[in-house]
Protein backbone atom coordinates (compact mmCIF):
# COMPACT_ATOMS: atom_id res chain seq x y z
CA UNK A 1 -6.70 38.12 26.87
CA UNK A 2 -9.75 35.46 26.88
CA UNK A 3 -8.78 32.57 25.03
CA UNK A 4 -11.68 32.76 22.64
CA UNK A 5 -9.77 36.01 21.35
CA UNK A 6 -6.82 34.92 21.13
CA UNK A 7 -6.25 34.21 17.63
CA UNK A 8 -10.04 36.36 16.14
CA UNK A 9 -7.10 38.65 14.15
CA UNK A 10 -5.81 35.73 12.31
CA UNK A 11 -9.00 34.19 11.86
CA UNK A 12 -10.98 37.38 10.38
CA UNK A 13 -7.84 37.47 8.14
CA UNK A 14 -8.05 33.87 6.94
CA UNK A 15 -12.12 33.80 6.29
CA UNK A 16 -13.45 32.60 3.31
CA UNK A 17 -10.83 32.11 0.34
CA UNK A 18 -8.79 35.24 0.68
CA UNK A 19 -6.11 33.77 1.69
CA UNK A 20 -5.50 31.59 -1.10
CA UNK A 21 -6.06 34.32 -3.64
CA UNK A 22 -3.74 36.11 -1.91
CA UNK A 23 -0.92 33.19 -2.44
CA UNK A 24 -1.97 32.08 -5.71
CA UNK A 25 -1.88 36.29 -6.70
CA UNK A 26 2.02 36.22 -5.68
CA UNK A 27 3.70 32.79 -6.05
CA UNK A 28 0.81 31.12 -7.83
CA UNK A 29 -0.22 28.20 -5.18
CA UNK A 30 -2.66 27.52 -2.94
CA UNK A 31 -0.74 26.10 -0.04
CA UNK A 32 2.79 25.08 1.31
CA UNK A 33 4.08 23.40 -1.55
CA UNK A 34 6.70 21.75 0.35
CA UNK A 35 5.52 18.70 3.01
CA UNK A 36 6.18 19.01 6.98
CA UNK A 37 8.19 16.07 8.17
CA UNK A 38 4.68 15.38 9.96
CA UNK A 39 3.36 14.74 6.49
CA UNK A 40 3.60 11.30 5.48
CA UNK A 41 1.08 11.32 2.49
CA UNK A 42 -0.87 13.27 0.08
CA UNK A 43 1.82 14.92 -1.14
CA UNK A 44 3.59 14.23 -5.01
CA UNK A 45 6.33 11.72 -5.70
CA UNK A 46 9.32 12.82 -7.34
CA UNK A 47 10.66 10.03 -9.88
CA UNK A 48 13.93 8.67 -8.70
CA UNK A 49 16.03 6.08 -10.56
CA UNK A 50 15.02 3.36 -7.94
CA UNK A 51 10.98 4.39 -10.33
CA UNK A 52 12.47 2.02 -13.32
CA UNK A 53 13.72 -0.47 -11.37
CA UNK A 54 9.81 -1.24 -9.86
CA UNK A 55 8.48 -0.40 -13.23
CA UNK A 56 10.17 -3.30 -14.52
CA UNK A 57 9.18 -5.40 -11.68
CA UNK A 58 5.69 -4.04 -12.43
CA UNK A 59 5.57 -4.70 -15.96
CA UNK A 60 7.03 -8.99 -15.82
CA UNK A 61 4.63 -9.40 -13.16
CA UNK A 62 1.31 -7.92 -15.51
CA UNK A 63 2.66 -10.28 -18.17
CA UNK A 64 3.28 -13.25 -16.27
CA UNK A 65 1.24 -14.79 -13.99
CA UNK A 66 4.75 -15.57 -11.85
CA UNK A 67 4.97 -14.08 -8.43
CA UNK A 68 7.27 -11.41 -7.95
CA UNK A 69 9.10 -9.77 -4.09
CA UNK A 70 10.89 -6.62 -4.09
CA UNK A 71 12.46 -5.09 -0.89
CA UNK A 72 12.80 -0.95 -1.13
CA UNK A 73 15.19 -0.04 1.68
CA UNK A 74 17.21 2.96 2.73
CA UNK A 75 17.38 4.42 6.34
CA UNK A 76 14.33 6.56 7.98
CA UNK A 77 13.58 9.53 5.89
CA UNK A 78 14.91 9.28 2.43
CA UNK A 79 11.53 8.25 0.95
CA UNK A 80 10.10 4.61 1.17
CA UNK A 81 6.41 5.65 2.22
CA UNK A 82 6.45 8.29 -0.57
CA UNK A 83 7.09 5.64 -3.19
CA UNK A 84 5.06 3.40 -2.18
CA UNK A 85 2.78 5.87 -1.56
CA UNK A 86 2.87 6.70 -5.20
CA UNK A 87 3.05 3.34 -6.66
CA UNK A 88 -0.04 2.67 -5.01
CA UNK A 89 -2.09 5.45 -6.47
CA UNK A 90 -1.29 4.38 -10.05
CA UNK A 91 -1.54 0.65 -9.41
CA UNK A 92 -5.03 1.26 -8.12
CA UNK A 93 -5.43 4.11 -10.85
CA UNK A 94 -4.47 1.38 -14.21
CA UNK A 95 -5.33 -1.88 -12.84
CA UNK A 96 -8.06 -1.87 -9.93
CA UNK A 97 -10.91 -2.34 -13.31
CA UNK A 98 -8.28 -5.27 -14.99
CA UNK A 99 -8.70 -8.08 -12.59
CA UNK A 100 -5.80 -6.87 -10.08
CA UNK A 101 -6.35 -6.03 -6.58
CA UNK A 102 -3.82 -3.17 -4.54
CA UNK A 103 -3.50 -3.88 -0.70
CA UNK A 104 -1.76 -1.30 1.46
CA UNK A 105 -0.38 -2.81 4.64
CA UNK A 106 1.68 -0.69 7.65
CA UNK A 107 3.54 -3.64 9.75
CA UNK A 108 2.69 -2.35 13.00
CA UNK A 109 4.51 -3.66 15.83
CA UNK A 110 2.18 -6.77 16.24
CA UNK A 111 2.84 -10.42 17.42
CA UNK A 112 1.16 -11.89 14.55
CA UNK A 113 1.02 -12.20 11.07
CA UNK A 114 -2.95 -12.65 11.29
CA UNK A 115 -4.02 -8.97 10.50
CA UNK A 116 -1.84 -8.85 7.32
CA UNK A 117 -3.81 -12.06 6.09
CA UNK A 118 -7.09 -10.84 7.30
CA UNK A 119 -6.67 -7.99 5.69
CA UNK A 120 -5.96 -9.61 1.88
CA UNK A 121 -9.59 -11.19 2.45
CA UNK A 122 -11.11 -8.02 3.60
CA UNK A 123 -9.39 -6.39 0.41
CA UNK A 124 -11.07 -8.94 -1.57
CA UNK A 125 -14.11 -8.57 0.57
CA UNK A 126 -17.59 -10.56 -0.71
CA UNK A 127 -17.89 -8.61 -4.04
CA UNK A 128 -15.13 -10.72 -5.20
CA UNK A 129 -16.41 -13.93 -3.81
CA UNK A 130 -19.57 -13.69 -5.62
CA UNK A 131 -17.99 -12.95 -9.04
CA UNK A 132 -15.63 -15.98 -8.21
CA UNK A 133 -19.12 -18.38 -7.39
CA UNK A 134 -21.09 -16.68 -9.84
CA UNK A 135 -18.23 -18.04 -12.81
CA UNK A 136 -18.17 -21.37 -11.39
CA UNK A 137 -21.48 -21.47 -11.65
CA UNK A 138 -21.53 -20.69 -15.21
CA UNK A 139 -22.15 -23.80 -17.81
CA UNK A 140 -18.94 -22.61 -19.55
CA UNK A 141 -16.99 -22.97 -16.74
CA UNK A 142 -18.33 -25.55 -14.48
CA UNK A 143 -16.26 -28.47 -16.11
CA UNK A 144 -12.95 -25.94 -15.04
CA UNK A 145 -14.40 -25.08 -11.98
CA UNK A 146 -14.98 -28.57 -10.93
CA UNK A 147 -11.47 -29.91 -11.70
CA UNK A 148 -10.14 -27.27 -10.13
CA UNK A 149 -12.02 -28.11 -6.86
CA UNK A 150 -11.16 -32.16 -7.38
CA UNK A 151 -7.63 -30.84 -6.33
CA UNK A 152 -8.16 -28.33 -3.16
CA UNK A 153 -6.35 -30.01 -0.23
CA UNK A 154 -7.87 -28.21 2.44
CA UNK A 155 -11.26 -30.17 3.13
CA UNK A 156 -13.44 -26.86 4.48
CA UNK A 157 -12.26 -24.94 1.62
CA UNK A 158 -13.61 -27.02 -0.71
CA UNK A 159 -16.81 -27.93 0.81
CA UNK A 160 -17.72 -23.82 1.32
CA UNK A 161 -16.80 -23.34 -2.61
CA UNK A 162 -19.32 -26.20 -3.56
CA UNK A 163 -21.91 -25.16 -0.88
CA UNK A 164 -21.90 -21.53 -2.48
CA UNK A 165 -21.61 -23.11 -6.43
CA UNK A 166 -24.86 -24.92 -5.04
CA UNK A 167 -26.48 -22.45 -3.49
CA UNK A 168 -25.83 -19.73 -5.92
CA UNK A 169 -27.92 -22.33 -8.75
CA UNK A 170 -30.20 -23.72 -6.66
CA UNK A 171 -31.75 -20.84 -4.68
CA UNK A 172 -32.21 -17.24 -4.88
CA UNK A 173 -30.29 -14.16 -5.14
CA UNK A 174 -31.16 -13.07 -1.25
CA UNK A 175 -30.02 -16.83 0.05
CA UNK A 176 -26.96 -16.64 -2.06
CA UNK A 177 -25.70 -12.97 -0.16
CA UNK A 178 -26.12 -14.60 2.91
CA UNK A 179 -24.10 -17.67 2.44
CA UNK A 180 -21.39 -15.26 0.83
CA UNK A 181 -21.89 -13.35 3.82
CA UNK A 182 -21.24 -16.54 6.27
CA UNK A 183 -18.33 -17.74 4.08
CA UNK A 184 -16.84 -14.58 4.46
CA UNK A 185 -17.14 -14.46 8.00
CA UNK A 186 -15.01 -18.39 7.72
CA UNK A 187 -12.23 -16.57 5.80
CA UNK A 188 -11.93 -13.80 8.09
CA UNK A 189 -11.32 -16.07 11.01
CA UNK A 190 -14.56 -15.83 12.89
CA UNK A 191 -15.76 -18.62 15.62
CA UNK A 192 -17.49 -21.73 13.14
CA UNK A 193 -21.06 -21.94 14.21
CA UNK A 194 -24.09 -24.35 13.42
CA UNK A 195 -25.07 -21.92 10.90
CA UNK A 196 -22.05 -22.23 8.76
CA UNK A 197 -21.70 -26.15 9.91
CA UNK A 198 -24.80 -26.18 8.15
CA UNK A 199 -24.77 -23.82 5.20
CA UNK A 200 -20.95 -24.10 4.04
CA UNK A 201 -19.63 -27.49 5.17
CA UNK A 202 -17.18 -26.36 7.31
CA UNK A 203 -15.86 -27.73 10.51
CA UNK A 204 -13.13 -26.31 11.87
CA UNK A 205 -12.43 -22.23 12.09
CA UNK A 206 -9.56 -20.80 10.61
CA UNK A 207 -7.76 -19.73 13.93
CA UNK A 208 -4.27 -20.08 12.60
CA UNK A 209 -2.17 -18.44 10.17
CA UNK A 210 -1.14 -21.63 8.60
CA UNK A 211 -4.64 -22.18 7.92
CA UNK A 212 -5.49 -18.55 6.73
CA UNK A 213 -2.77 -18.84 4.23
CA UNK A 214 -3.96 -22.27 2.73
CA UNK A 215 -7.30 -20.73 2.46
CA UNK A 216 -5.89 -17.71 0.95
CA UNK A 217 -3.62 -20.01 -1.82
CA UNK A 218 -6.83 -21.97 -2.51
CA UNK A 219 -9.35 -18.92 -3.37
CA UNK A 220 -6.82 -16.86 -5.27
CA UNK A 221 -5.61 -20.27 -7.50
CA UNK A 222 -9.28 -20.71 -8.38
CA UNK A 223 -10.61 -17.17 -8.86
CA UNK A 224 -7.23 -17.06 -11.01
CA UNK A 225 -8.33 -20.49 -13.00
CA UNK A 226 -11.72 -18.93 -13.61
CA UNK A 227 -10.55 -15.32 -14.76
CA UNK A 228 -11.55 -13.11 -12.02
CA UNK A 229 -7.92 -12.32 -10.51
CA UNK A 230 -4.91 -11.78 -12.74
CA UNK A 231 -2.92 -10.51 -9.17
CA UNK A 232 -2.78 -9.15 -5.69
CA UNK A 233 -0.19 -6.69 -5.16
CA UNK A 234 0.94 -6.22 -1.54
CA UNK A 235 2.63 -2.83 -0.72
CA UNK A 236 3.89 -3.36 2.85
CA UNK A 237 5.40 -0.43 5.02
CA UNK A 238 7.77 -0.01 8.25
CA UNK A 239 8.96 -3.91 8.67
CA UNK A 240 11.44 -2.47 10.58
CA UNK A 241 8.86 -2.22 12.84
CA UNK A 242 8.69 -5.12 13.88
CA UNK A 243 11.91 -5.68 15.60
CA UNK A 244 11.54 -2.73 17.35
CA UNK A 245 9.49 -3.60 20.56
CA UNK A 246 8.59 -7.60 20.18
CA UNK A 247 10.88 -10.52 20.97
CA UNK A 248 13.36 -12.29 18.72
CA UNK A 249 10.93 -15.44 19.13
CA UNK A 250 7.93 -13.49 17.59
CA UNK A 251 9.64 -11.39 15.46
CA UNK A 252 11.32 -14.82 13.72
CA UNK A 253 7.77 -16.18 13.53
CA UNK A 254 6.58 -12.64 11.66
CA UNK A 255 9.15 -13.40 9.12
CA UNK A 256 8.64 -16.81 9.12
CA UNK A 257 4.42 -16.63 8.37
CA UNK A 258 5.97 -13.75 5.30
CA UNK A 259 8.40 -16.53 3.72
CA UNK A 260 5.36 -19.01 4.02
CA UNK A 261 2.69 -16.51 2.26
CA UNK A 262 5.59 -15.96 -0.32
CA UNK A 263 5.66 -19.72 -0.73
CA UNK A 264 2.32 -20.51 -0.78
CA UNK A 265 1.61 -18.20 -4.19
CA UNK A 266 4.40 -19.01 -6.35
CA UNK A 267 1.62 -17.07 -8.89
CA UNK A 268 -0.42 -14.12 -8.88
CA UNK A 269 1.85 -12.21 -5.68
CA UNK A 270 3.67 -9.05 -5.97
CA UNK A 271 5.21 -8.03 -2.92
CA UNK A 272 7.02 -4.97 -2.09
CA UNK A 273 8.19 -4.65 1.15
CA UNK A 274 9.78 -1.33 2.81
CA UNK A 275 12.14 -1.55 5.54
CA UNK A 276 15.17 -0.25 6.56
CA UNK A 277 18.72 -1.17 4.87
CA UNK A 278 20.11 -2.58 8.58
CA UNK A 279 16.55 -4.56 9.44
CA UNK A 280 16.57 -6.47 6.30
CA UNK A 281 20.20 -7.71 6.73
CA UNK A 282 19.41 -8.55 10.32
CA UNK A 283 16.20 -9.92 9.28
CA UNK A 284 17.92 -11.89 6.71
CA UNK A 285 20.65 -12.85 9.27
CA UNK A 286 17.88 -14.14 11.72
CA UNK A 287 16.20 -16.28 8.86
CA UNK A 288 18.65 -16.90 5.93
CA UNK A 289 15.46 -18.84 4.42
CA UNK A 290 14.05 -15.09 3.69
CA UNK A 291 16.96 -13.90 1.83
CA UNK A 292 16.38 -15.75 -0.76
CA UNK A 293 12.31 -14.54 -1.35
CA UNK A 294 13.68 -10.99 -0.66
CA UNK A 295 17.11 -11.05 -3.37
CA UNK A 296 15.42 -8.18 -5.42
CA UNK A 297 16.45 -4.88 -3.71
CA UNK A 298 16.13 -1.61 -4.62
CA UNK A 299 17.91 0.56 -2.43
CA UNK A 300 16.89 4.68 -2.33
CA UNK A 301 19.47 7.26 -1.79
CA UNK A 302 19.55 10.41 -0.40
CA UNK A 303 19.81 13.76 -1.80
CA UNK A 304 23.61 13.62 -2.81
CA UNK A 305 24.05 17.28 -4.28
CA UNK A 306 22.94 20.92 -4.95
CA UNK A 307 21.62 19.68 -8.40
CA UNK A 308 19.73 17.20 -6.67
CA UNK A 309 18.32 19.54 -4.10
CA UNK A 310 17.13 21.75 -6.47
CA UNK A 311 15.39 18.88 -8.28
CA UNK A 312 13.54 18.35 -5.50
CA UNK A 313 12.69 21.90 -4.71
CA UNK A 314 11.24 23.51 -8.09
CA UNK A 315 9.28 19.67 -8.64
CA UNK A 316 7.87 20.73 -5.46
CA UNK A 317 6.84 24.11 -6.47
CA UNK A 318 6.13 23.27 -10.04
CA UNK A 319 3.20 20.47 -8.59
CA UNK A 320 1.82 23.12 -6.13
CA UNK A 321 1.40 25.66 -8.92
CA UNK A 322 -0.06 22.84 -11.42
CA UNK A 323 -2.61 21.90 -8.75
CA UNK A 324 -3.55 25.45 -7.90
CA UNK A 325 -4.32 26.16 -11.87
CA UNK A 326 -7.76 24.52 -12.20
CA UNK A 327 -9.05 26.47 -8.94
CA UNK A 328 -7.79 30.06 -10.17
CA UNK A 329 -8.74 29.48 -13.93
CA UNK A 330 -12.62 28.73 -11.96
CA UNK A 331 -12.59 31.66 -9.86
CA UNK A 332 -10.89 34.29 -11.85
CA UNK A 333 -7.18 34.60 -9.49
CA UNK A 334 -4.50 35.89 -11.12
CA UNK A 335 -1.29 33.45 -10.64
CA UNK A 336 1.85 35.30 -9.83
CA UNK A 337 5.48 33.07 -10.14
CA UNK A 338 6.97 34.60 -7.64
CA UNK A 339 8.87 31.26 -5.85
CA UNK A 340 7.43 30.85 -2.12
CA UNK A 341 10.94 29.93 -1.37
CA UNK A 342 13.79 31.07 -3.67
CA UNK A 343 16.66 28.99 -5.48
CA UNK A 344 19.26 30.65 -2.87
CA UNK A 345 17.31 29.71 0.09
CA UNK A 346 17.19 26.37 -0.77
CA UNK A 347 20.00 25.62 -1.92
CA UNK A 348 21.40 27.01 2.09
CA UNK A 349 18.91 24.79 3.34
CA UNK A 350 20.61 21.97 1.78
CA UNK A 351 24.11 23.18 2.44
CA UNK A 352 23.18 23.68 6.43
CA UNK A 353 21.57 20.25 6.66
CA UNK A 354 24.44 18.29 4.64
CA UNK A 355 26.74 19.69 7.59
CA UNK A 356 24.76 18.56 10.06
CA UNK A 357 24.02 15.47 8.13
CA UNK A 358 25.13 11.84 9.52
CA UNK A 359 24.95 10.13 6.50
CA UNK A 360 26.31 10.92 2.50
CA UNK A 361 23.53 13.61 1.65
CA UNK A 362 20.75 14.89 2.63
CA UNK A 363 17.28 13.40 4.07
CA UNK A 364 14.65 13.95 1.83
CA UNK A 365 12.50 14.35 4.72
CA UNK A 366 14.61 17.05 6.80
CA UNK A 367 15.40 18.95 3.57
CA UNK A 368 11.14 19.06 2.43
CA UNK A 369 10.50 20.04 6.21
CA UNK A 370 13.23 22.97 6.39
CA UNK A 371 11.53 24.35 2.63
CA UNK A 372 8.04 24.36 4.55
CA UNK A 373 9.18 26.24 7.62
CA UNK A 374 10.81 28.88 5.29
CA UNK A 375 7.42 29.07 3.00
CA UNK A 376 5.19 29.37 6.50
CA UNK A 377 7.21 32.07 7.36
């Protein structure tokens, strides 16, 4: 058979939106409700208990300036990304337009801390900068602005900040982008050229992560003094990561450039790191300084029981029918509730894996994976 032909049966029978009517006519979705172990995102968050322990969290940190870590842990599968997933849909969703800023970060295995820092300024990015500048600049809030800046330790810092202040009241809009543009390019880490000698001040390039932080601690204490940050939230994935592939040495200097950005915003932080339960004890074990900034834990657990399971099973099905609604109600399908997978099935799905299982339950992950073969089939 020519390869070309291989799958035309499948493919005439899957043209246009047939077969979605088709599923949405008897079990009244659109797709496999239930996520492939492959499927790390985009698919719904079912609350847990561990939800009002970071809602808490959540809540002191919005009402206090006072920086806030919180370690979710559990071993591989029970759910970490798809909290944090979650959490960072309706951080972004309430408070991206209320002066707070939501940075995703995946610890790769790396032998620096650098990208995680780079990546708070790029998260920032120039928008920011210019609101920051553009307050300063403002006769209501130059007195503030200037005894803030009477108090920056870092020399370059404080000469870009008063370069741009200058700038921005001095010269036109078009001259002011492109010093924000060149200071940028400082706080990113980028080689220090005449052309920001000249137009910021600044001497020396920010080619450490010692220096990256200070710089960091600097901008967000004065965008904070002037009103335009309330708080960064840092939602940082897979630390376990790092011990995986790199060197005790560089994995001890990851963790020690993490206890230092901790330290260096006593205001205005929210961390919440994900990691396994065994890498943060070792981690804590190989710097005891850490376990200290990393005392709040919220640990996730695994599905324990049937009731449990089916929880997790009909939540699934329930937010596959609930997205499926809008798009039948539009085109005229008829939605059939007919479960995709029935209560029986699942709960043998659950009873096969806990046999199997090498831990107290179930992994959310292999049980979700096991419903989507059955629904495929």
């Amino acid at each position: 058979m020519p390869l070309e032909d291989l799958f035309e049966d499948d493919i005439e029978e899957e043209k246009g939106d047939g077969a979605q009517r088709e599923l949405c006519r008897r079990f009244g979705v659109q797709a496999n409700p239930f996520p492939s172990a492959a499927q790390t995102s985009g698919h719904p968050h079912l609350p847990v208990s561990a939800d009002s322990k970071v809602d808490r969290a959540v809540k002191a940190f919005i009402g206090t300036p006072n920086s806030y870590a919180l370690a979710i842990t559990s071993s591989q599968g029970i759910g970490k990304t798809n909290l944090l997933n979650a959490y960072e849909t309706a951080l972004q969703a309430k408070l991206r337009d209320r002066g707070f800023f939501v940075i995703r970060y995946v610890a790769d295995p790396e032998p620096s801390f650098d990208p995680l820092v780079r990546s708070i300024f790029e998260h920032l990015g120039e928008d920011h900068l210019k609101r920051v500048i553009s307050a300063a600049s403002q006769e209501s809030k130059k007195g503030v602005a200037e005894a803030y800046l009477q108090r920056v330790r870092l020399p370059d810092m404080k000469n870009m900040l008063e370069s741009l202040i200058g700038t921005k009241t001095n010269y036109d809009s078009e001259d002011f982008d492109y010093a924000i543009e060149l200071a940028q390019q400082w706080l990113l880490g980028l080689p220090v050229r005449k052309v920001h000698r000249e137009g910021l001040g600044v001497n020396f390039r920010l080619d450490t992560v010692e220096s990256k932080t200070r710089a960091l601690r600097e901008l967000v204490l004065f965008s904070a003094t002037l009103d335009e940050l309330r708080g960064i939230f840092i939602l940082l994935d897979e630390l376990e990561k790092q011990a995986g592939s790199l060197s005790k040495t560089v994995v001890l200097r990851y963790l020690s450039a993490l206890r230092a950005l901790i330290d260096a915003l006593p205001e205005y932080l929210f961390l919440m790191v994900a990691l396994t339960t065994d890498a943060l004890q070792r981690y804590r074990e190989m710097l005891p300084a850490l376990k200290g900034r990393l005392a709040n834990e919220v640990e996730l657990q695994p599905i324990r029981d049937e009731d449990e399971a089916l929880k997790y099973w009909r939540f699934y099905i329930d937010e596959a029918r609930k997205a499926a609604k809008d798009a039948a109600e539009a085109n005229g399908w008829e939605c059939g509730n007919t479960d995709i997978v029935d209560e029986d099935e699942a709960l043998n799905v659950f009873a096969s894996l806990r046999k199997k299982s090498s831990i107290e339950g179930v992994r959310q992950r292999d049980f979700l994976n096991e419903l989507n073969s059955l629904a495929m089939r």
